[in-house]
Structure formats: C-alpha cells, structure tokens
C-alpha atoms as a PDB file:
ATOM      1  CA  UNK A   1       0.000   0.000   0.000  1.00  0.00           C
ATOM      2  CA  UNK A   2       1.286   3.589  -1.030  1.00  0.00           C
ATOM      3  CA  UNK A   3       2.450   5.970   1.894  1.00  0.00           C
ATOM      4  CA  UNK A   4       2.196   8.980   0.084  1.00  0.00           C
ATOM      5  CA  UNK A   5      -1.660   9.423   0.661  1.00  0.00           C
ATOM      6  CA  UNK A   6      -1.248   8.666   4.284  1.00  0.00           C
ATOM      7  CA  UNK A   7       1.645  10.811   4.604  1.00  0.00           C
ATOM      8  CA  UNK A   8      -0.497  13.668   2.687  1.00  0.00           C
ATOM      9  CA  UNK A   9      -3.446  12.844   4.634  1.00  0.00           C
ATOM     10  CA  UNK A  10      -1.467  13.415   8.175  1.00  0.00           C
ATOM     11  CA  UNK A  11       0.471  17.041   6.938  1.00  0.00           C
ATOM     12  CA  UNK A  12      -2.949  18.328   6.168  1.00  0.00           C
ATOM     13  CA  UNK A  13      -4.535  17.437   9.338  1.00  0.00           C
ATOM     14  CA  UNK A  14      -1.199  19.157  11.209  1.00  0.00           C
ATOM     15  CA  UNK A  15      -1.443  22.579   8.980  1.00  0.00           C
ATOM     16  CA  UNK A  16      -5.600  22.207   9.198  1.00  0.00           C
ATOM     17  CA  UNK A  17      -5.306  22.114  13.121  1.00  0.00           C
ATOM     18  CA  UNK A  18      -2.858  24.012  13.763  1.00  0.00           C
ATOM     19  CA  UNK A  19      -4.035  26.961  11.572  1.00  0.00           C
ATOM     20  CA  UNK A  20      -7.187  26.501  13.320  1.00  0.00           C
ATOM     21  CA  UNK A  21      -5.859  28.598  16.649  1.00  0.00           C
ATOM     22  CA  UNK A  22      -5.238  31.769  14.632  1.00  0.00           C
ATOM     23  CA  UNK A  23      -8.747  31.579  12.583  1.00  0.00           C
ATOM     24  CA  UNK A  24     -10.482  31.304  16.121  1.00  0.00           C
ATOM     25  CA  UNK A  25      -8.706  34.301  17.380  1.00  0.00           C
ATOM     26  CA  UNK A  26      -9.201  36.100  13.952  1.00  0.00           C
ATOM     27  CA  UNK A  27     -13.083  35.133  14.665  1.00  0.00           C
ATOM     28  CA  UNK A  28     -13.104  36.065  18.621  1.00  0.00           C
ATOM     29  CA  UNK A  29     -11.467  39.845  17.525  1.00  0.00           C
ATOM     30  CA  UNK A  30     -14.216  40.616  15.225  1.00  0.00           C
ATOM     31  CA  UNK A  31     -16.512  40.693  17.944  1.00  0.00           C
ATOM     32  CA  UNK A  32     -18.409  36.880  17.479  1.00  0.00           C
ATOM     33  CA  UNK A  33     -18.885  35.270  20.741  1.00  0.00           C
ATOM     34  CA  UNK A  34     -17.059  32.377  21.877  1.00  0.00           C
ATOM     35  CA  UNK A  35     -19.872  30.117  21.999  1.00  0.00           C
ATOM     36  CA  UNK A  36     -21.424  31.611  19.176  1.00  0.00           C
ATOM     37  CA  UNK A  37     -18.374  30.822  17.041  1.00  0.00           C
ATOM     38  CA  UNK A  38     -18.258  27.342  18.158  1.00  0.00           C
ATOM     39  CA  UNK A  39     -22.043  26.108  17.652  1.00  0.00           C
ATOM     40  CA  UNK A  40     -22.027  27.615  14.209  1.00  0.00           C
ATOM     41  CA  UNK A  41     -18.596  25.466  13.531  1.00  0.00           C
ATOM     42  CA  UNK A  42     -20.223  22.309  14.745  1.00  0.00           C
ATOM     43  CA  UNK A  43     -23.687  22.868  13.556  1.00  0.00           C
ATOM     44  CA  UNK A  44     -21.676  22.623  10.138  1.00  0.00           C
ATOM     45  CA  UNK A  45     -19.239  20.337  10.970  1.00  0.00           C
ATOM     46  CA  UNK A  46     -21.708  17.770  12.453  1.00  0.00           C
ATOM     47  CA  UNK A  47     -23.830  17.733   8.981  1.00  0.00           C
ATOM     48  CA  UNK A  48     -20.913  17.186   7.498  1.00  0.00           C
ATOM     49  CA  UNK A  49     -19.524  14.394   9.232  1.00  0.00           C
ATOM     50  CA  UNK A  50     -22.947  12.137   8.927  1.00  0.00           C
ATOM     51  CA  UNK A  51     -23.017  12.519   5.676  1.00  0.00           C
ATOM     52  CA  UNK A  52     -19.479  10.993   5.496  1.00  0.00           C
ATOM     53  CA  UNK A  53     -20.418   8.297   7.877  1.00  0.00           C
ATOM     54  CA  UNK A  54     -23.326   7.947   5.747  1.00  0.00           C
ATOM     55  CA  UNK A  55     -20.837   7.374   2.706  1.00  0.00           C
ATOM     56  CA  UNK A  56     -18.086   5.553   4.518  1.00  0.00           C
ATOM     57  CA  UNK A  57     -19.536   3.871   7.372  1.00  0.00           C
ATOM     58  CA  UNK A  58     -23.401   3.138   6.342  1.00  0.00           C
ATOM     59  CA  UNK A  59     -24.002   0.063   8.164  1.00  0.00           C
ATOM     60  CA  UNK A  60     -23.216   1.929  11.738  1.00  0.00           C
ATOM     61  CA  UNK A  61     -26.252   2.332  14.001  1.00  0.00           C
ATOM     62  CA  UNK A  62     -26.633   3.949  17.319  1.00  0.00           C
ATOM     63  CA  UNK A  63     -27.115   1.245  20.096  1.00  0.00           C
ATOM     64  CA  UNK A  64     -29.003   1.760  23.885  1.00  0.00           C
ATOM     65  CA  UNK A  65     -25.664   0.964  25.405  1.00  0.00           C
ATOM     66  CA  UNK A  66     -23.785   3.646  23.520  1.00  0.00           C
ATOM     67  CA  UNK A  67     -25.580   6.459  23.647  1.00  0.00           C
ATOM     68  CA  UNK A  68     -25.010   7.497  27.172  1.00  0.00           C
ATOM     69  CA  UNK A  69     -21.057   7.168  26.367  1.00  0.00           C
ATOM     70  CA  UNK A  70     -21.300   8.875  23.395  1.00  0.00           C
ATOM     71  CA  UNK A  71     -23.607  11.950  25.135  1.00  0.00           C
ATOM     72  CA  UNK A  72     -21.138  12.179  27.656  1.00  0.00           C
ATOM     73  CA  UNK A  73     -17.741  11.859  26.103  1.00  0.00           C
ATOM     74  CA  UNK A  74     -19.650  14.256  23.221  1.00  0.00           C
ATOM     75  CA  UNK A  75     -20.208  16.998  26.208  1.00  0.00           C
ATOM     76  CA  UNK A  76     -16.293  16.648  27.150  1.00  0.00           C
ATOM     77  CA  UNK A  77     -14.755  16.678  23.928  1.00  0.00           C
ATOM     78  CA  UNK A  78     -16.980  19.124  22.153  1.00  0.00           C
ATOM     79  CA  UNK A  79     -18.821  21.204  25.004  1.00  0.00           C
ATOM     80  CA  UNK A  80     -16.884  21.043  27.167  1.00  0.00           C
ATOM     81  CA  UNK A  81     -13.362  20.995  25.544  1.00  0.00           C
ATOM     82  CA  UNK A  82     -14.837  24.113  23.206  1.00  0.00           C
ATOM     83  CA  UNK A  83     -15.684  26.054  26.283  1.00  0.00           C
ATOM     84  CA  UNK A  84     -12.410  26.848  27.747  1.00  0.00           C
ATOM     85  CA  UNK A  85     -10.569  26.688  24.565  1.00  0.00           C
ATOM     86  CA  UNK A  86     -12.401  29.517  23.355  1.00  0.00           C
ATOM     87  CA  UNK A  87     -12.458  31.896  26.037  1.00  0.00           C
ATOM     88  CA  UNK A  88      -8.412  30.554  26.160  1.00  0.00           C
ATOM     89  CA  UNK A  89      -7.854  31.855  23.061  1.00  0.00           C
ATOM     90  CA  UNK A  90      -9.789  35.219  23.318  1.00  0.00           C
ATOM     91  CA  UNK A  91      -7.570  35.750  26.106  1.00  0.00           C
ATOM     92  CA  UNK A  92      -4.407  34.960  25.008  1.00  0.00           C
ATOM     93  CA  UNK A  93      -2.634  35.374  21.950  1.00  0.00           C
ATOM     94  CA  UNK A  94      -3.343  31.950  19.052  1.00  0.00           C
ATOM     95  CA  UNK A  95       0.839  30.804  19.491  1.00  0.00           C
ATOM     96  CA  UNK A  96       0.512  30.980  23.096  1.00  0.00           C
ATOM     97  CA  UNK A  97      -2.673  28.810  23.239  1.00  0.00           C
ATOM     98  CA  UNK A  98      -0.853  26.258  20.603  1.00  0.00           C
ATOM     99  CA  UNK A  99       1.672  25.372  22.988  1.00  0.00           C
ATOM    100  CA  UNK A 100      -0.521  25.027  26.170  1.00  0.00           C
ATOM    101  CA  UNK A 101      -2.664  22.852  24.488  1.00  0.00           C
ATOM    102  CA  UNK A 102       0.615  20.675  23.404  1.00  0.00           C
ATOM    103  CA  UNK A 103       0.737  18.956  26.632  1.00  0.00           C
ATOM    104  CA  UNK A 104      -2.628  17.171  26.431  1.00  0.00           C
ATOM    105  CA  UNK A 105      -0.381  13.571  25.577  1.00  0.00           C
ATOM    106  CA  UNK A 106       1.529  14.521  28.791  1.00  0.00           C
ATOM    107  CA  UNK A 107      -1.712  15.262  31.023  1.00  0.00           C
ATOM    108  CA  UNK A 108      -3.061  12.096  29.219  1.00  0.00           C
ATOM    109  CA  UNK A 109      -0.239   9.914  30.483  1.00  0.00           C
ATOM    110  CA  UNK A 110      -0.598  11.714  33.783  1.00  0.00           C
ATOM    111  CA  UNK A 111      -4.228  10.714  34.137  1.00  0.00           C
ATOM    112  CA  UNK A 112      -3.725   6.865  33.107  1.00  0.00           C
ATOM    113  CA  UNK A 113      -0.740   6.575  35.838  1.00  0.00           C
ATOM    114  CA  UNK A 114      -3.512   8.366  38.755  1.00  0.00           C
ATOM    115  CA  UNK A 115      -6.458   6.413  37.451  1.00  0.00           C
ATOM    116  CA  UNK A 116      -5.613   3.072  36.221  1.00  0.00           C
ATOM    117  CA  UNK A 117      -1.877   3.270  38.179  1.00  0.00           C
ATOM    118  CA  UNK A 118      -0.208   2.776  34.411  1.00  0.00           C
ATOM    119  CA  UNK A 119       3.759   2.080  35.109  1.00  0.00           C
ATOM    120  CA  UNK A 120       5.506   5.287  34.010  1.00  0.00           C
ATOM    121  CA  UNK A 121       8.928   4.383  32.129  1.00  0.00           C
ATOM    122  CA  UNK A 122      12.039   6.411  32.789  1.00  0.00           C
ATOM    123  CA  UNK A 123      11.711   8.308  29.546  1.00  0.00           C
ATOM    124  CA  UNK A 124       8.156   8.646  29.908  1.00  0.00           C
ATOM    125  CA  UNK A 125       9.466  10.225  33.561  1.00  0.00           C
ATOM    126  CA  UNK A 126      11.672  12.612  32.171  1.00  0.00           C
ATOM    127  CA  UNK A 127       9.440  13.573  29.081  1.00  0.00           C
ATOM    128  CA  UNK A 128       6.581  14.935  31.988  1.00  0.00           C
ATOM    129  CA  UNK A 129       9.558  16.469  33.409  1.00  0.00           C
ATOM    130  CA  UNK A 130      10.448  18.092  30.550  1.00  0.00           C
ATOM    131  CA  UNK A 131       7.242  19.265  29.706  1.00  0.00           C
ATOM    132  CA  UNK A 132       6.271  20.866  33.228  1.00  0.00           C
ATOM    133  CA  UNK A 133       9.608  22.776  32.932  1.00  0.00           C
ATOM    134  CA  UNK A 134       8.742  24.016  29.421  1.00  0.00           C
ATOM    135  CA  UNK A 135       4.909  25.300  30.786  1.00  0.00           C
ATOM    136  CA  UNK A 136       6.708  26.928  33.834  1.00  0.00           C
ATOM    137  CA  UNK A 137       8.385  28.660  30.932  1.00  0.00           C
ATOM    138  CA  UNK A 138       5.910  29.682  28.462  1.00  0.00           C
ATOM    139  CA  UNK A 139       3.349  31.050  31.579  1.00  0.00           C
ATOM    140  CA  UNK A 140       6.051  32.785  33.851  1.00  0.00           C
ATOM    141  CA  UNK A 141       7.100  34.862  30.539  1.00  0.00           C
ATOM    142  CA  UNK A 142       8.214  38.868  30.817  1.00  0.00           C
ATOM    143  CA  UNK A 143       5.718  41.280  29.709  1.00  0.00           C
ATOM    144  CA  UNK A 144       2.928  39.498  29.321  1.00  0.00           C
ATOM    145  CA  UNK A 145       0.304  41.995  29.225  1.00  0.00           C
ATOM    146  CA  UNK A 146       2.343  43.776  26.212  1.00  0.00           C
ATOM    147  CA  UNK A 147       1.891  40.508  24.736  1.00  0.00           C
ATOM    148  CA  UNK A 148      -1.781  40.327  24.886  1.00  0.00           C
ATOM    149  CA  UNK A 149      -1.873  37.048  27.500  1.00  0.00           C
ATOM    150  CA  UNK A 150      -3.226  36.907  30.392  1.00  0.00           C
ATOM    151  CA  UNK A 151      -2.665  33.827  33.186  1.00  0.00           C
ATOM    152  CA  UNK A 152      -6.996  33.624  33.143  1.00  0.00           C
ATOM    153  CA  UNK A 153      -6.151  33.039  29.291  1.00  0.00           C
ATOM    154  CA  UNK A 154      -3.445  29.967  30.768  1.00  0.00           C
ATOM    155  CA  UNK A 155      -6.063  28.659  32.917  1.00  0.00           C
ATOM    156  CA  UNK A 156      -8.729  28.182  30.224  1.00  0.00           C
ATOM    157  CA  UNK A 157      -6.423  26.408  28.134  1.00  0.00           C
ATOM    158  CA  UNK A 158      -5.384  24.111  30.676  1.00  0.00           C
ATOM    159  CA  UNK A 159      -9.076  23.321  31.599  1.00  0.00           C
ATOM    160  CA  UNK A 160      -9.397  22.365  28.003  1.00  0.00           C
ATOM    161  CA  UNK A 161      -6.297  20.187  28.241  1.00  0.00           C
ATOM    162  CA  UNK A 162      -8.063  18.343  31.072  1.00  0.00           C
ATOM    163  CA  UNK A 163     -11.537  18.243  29.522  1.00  0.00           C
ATOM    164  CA  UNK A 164      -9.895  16.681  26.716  1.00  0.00           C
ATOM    165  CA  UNK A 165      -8.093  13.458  28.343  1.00  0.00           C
ATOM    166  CA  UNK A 166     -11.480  12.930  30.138  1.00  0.00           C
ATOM    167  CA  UNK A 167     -12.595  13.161  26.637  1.00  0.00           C
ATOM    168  CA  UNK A 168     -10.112   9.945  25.419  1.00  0.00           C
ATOM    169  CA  UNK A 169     -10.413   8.359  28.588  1.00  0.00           C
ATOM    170  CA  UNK A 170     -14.622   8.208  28.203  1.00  0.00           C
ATOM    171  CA  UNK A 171     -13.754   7.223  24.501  1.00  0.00           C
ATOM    172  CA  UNK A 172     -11.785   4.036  24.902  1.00  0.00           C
ATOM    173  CA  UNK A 173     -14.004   2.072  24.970  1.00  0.00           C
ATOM    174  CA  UNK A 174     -16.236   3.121  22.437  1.00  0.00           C
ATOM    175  CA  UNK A 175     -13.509   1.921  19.639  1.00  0.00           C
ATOM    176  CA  UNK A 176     -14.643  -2.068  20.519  1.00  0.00           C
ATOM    177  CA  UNK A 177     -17.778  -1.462  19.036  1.00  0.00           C
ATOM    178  CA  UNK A 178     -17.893   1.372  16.535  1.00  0.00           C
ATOM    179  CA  UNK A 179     -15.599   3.039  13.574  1.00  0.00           C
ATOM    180  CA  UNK A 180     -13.655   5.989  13.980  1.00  0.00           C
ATOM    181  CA  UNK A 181     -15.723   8.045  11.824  1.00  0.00           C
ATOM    182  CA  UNK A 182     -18.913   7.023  13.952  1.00  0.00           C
ATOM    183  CA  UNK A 183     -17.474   7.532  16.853  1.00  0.00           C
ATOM    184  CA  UNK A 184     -17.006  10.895  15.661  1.00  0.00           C
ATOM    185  CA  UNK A 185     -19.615  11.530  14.000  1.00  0.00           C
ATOM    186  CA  UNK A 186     -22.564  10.845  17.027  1.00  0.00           C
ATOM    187  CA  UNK A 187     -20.120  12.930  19.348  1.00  0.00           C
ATOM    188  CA  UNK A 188     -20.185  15.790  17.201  1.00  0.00           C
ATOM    189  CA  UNK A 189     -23.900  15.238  16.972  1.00  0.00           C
ATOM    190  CA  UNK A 190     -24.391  15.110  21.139  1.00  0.00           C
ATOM    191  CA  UNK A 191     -21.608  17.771  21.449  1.00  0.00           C
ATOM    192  CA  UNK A 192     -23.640  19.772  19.253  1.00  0.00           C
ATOM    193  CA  UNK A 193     -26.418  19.827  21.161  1.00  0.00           C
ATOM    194  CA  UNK A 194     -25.593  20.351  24.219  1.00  0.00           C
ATOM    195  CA  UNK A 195     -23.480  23.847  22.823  1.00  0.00           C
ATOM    196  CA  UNK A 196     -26.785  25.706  21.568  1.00  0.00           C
ATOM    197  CA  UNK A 197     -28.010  26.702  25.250  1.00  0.00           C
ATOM    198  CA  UNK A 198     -24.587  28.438  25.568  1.00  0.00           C
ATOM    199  CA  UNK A 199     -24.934  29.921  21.811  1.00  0.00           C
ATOM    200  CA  UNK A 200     -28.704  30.824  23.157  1.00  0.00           C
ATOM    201  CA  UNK A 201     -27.363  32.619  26.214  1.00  0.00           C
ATOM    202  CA  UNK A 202     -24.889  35.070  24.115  1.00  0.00           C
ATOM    203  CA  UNK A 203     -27.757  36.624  21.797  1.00  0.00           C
ATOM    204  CA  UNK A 204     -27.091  39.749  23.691  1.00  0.00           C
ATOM    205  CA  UNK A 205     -23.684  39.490  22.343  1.00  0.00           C
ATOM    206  CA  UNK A 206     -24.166  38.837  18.538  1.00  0.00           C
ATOM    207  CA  UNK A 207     -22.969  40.951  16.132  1.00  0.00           C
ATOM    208  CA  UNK A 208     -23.149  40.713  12.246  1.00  0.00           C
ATOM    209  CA  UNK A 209     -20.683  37.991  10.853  1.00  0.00           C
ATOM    210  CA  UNK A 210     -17.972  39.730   8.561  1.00  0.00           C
ATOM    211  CA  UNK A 211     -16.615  38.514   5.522  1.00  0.00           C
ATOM    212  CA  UNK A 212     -13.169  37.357   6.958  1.00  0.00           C
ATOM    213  CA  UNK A 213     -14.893  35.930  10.298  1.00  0.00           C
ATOM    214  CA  UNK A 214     -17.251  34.444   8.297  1.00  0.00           C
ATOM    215  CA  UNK A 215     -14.491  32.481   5.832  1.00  0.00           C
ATOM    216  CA  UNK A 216     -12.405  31.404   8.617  1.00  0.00           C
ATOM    217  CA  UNK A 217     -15.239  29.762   9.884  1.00  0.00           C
ATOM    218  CA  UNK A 218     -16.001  27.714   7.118  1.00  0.00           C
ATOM    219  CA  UNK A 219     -12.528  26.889   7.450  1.00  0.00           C
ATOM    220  CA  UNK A 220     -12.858  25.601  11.172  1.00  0.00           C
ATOM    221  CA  UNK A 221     -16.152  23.832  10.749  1.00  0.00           C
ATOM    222  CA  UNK A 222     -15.226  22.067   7.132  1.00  0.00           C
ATOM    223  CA  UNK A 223     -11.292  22.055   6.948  1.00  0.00           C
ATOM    224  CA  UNK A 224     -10.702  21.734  11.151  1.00  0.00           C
ATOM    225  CA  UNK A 225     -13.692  19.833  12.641  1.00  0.00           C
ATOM    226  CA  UNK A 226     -15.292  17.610   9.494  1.00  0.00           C
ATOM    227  CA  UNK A 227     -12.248  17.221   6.804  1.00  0.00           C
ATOM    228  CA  UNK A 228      -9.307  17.115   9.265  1.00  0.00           C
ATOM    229  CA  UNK A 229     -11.197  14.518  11.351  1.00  0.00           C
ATOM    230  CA  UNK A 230     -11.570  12.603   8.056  1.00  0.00           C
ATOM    231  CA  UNK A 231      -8.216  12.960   7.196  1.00  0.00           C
ATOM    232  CA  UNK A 232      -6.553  11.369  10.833  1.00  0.00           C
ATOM    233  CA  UNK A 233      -8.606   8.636  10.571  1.00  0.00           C
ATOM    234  CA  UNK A 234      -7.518   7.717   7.379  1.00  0.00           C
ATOM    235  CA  UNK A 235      -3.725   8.281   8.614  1.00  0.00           C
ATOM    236  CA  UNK A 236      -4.336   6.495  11.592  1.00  0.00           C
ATOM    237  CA  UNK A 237      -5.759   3.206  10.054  1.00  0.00           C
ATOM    238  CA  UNK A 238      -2.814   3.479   6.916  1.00  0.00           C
ATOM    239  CA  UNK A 239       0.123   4.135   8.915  1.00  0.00           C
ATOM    240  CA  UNK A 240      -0.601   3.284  12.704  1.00  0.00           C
ATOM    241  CA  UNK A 241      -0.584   5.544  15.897  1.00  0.00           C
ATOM    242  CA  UNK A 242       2.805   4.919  16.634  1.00  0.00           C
ATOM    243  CA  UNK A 243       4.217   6.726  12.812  1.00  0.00           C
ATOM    244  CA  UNK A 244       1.119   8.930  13.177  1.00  0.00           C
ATOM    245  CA  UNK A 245       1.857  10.741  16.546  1.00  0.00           C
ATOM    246  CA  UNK A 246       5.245  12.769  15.774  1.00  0.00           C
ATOM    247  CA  UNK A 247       3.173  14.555  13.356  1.00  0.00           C
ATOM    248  CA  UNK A 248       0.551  15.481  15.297  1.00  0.00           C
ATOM    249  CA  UNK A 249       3.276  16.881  17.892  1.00  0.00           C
ATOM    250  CA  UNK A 250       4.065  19.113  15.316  1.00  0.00           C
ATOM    251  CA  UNK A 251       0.708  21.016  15.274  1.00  0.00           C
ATOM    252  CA  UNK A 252       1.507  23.354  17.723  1.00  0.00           C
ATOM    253  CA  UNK A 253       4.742  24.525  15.974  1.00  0.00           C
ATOM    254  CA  UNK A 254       1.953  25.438  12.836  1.00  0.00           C
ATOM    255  CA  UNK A 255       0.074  27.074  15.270  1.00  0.00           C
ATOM    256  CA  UNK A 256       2.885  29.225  16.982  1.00  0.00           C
ATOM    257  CA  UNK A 257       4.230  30.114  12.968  1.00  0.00           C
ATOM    258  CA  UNK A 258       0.628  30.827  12.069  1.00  0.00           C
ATOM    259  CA  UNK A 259       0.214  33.159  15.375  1.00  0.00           C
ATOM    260  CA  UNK A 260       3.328  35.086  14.012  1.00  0.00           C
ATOM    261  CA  UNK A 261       3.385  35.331  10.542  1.00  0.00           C
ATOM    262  CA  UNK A 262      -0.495  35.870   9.980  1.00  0.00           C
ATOM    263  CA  UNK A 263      -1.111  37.645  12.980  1.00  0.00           C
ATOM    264  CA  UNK A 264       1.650  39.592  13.716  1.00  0.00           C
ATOM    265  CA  UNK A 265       2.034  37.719  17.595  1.00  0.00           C
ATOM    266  CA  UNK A 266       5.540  38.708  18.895  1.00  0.00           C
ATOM    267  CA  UNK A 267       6.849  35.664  21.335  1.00  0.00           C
ATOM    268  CA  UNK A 268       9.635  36.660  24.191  1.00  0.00           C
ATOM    269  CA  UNK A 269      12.653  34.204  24.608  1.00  0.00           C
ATOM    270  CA  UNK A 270      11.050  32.610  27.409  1.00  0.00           C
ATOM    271  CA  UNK A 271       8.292  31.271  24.757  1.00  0.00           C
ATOM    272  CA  UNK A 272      10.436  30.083  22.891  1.00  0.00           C
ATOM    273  CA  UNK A 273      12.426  28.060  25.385  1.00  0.00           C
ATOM    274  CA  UNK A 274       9.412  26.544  26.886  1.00  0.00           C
ATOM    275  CA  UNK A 275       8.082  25.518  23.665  1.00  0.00           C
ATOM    276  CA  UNK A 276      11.099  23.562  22.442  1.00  0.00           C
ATOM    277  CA  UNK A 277      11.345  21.777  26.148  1.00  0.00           C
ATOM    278  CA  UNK A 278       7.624  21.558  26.204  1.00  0.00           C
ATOM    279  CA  UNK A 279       8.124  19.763  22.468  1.00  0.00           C
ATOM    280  CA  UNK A 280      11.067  17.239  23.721  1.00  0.00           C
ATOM    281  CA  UNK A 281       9.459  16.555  26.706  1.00  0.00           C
ATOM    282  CA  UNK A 282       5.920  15.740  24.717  1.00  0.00           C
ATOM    283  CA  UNK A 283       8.176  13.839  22.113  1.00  0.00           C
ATOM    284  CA  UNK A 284       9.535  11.344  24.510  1.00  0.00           C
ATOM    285  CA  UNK A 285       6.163  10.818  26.348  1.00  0.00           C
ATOM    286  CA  UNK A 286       4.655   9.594  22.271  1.00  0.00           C
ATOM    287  CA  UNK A 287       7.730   7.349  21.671  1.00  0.00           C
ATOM    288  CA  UNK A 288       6.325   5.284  24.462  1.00  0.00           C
ATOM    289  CA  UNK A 289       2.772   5.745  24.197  1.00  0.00           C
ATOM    290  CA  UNK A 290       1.575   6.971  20.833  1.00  0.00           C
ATOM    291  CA  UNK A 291      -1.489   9.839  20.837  1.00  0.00           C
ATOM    292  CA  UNK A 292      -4.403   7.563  21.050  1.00  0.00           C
ATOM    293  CA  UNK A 293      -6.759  11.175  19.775  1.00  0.00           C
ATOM    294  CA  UNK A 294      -5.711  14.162  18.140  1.00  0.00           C
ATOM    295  CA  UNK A 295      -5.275  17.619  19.513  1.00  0.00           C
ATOM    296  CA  UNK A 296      -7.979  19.463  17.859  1.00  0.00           C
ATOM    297  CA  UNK A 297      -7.784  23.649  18.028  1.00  0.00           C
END
C-alpha cells in the first residue's frame, strides 16, 4: 500500500489544526462570541460528518448501550473541551494557546498513571519532566500583558487540556464497538447539542458575521472539525498511531508560525524556550505511548 496518501493525509490534518488557533482568534477579535463561534462550527461540521459516515460507514447504528457514552464523552470533547478553549484563546494570543494545548499527551499519560496506576517508564518520567519545565516557561514569561496574555487566558487552556483526556479516557471504549468516523460523527452530533443553550445565552452578544470571520469559519467547521477529522482517521488506520503521533506533535509549531506570521504575535525568549522543552518533553512521552486522539484547536 502507497504511503504517500497517508503521509499527505497526516500534513494536512497538522497545517488544518494548527491553523485553526489563529482563525479562532481572527473570529473572537471581530466581535463573534465564543460560543457563538463554536455552535455555528459544529452545527456545520456535524452535517458534514454524517453525511461521510453515511458514505463511509453506512451500516453503523446507534445502540441503547452507547448512547449514554457517546452523550457524555460528546459533552467533554466538544462542550466542554470548546468552552475553555475559546475563552483561552480570546484571552491569550493563538501561538501561546498552541503550545498550552501541546501537553494534552503529557496530562493524558498523567491521568492513566492516577487512574488506572499505568507504570511510568524512565523516559516517559523525564518527558513529563520536561514538559512541566517548558509550561513553567511559556506562563512565567516577561511582559505578558504587552503581549496580549493573560494567566486567566493559561487557565482556560489548561481546563481544556483536562476536559480533553477525560474526553479519550470516556472514549476508549467506544472503539470495541464502533468506527472511527462514527465515533465521531454521534459525538459531534451530542456535542452539538448540548453547545446551543450556551450559543442561546450570548444573543445579547451577537454581532453581524464579517466577511473574513465568516471564511475562517467555514474553514474551522469544514477544513478543522469535518475534513481534518476525516483525514486522521484515514492516517491512523494506513500508517498506525505509533508513525502517526510525531506529526501530530508538530501542530503546535503550525500554530505558533501561524500566530506570528499571519497575525503579527511577537513571542519573548522565554516562549520560545518553553516551547522547544515543552516539544522534547511531549516527544519522549509519544515514543512510548503513541497519541491515542488528536489535539484538535
């Protein structure tokens, strides 16, 4: 079987997702609200993804004992996850949020060894390590307020890092019985739902949708939430989690480039350092136990 589809398939799930932290920032400055922004993605996204499951996976069908999983690990991972990431983002600059949100595979780790008591190896040691360092880094940086972060915008984006390993941890066991692309599909569907309260709750906030905020999320809800999905599966089932994961360690690094180039996001040296430990430290956590889910933006 040819790598080169894989391989294609994987790069433009990385750019996709990584990109996706400076169109949500571009979104949040023209005045949409968080939750507002992130309904209208998935309201999209969610159409789109049954019709692929529809295509690709027709024989699926939601069962009594799945749908309470599904609800719930659709709340964490789309609700829930959504919730802090967005208000994250609207507080901090879109690099800065990218490399926060890079130590989900560490917090995941972290989680296993507390809940299931997982062995931790000596590299997996030192990666967490690493990465701890790196945050300690990135949040204790000089002149953040010049920078446009806050530490409120640190805490959101750590709540979503937690909201999203209770997200893989409710999912595991929902890969025994259904696809990938169902899987995803249903909990877009239930993570849908449960977001239109918090859309309903903003009205006082909406504002007319401008051309550019209005492209970039067409971009988030087909290229970031429906296509990119898509696109890892496919990776994932070609090429395995274990080749899969480096690249998906690299989406922050698109994220902090897209925060600078697009958006004009200065980073201090401390940034930087962090980053690159934050990266090493993530990097030897994945040798020895690949991303089991991808870190969406």
């Amino acid at each position: 079987m040819s790598r080169t589809r894989p391989l294609l398939a994987v790069w433009g799930t990385v750019l996709f997702w990584g990109l996706s932290f400076v169109s949500s920032k571009t979104i949040l400055n023209s005045g949409v609200p968080p939750m507002t922004m992130v309904c209208i993605r998935f309201v999209v996204a969610t159409v789109i993804l049954n019709l692929l499951l529809r295509r690709f996976d027709p024989e699926a069908r939601l069962r009594k004992e799945d749908l309470v999983p599904l609800a719930v690990s659709g709340l964490f991972g789309v609700t829930v996850y959504f919730f802090f990431e967005s208000r994250g983002i609207k507080l901090t600059s879109a690099s800065h949020a990218s490399l926060i949100i890079a130590v989900i595979p560490v917090v995941t780790v972290i989680a296993e060894t507390i809940l299931f008591r997982t062995r931790v190896s000596l590299l997996t040691g030192l990666g967490i390590a690493l990465s701890v360092v790196g945050v300690v880094f990135v949040v204790n940086r000089p002149g953040a307020a010049r920078g446009g972060e806050s530490l409120a915008g640190d805490l959101f984006m750590f709540g979503a890092c937690v909201s999203w390993v209770v997200y893989i941890i409710l999912s595991k066991n929902l890969h025994q019985r259904l696809s990938e692309i169902a899987i995803t599909a249903y909990q877009s569907l239930f993570g849908t739902a449960f977001l239109l309260p918090f859309a309903l709750l903003e009205m006082h906030q909406w504002v007319p949708i401008t051309l550019a905020a209005g492209l970039n999320l067409a971009y988030l809800a087909v290229f970031c939430s429906a296509l990119s999905n898509f696109l890892y599966i496919y990776a994932l089932s070609a090429l395995g989690p274990i080749a899969v994961s480096p690249y998906v360690n690299l989406i922050p690094v698109v994220g902090v480039l897209g925060g600078v180039v697009l958006l004009g996001e200065s980073l201090v040296w401390s940034q930087v350092v962090g980053g690159a430990v934050i990266l090493a430290g993530v990097l030897l956590v994945s040798r020895q136990r690949p991303a089991a889910a991808p870190i969406e933006g």
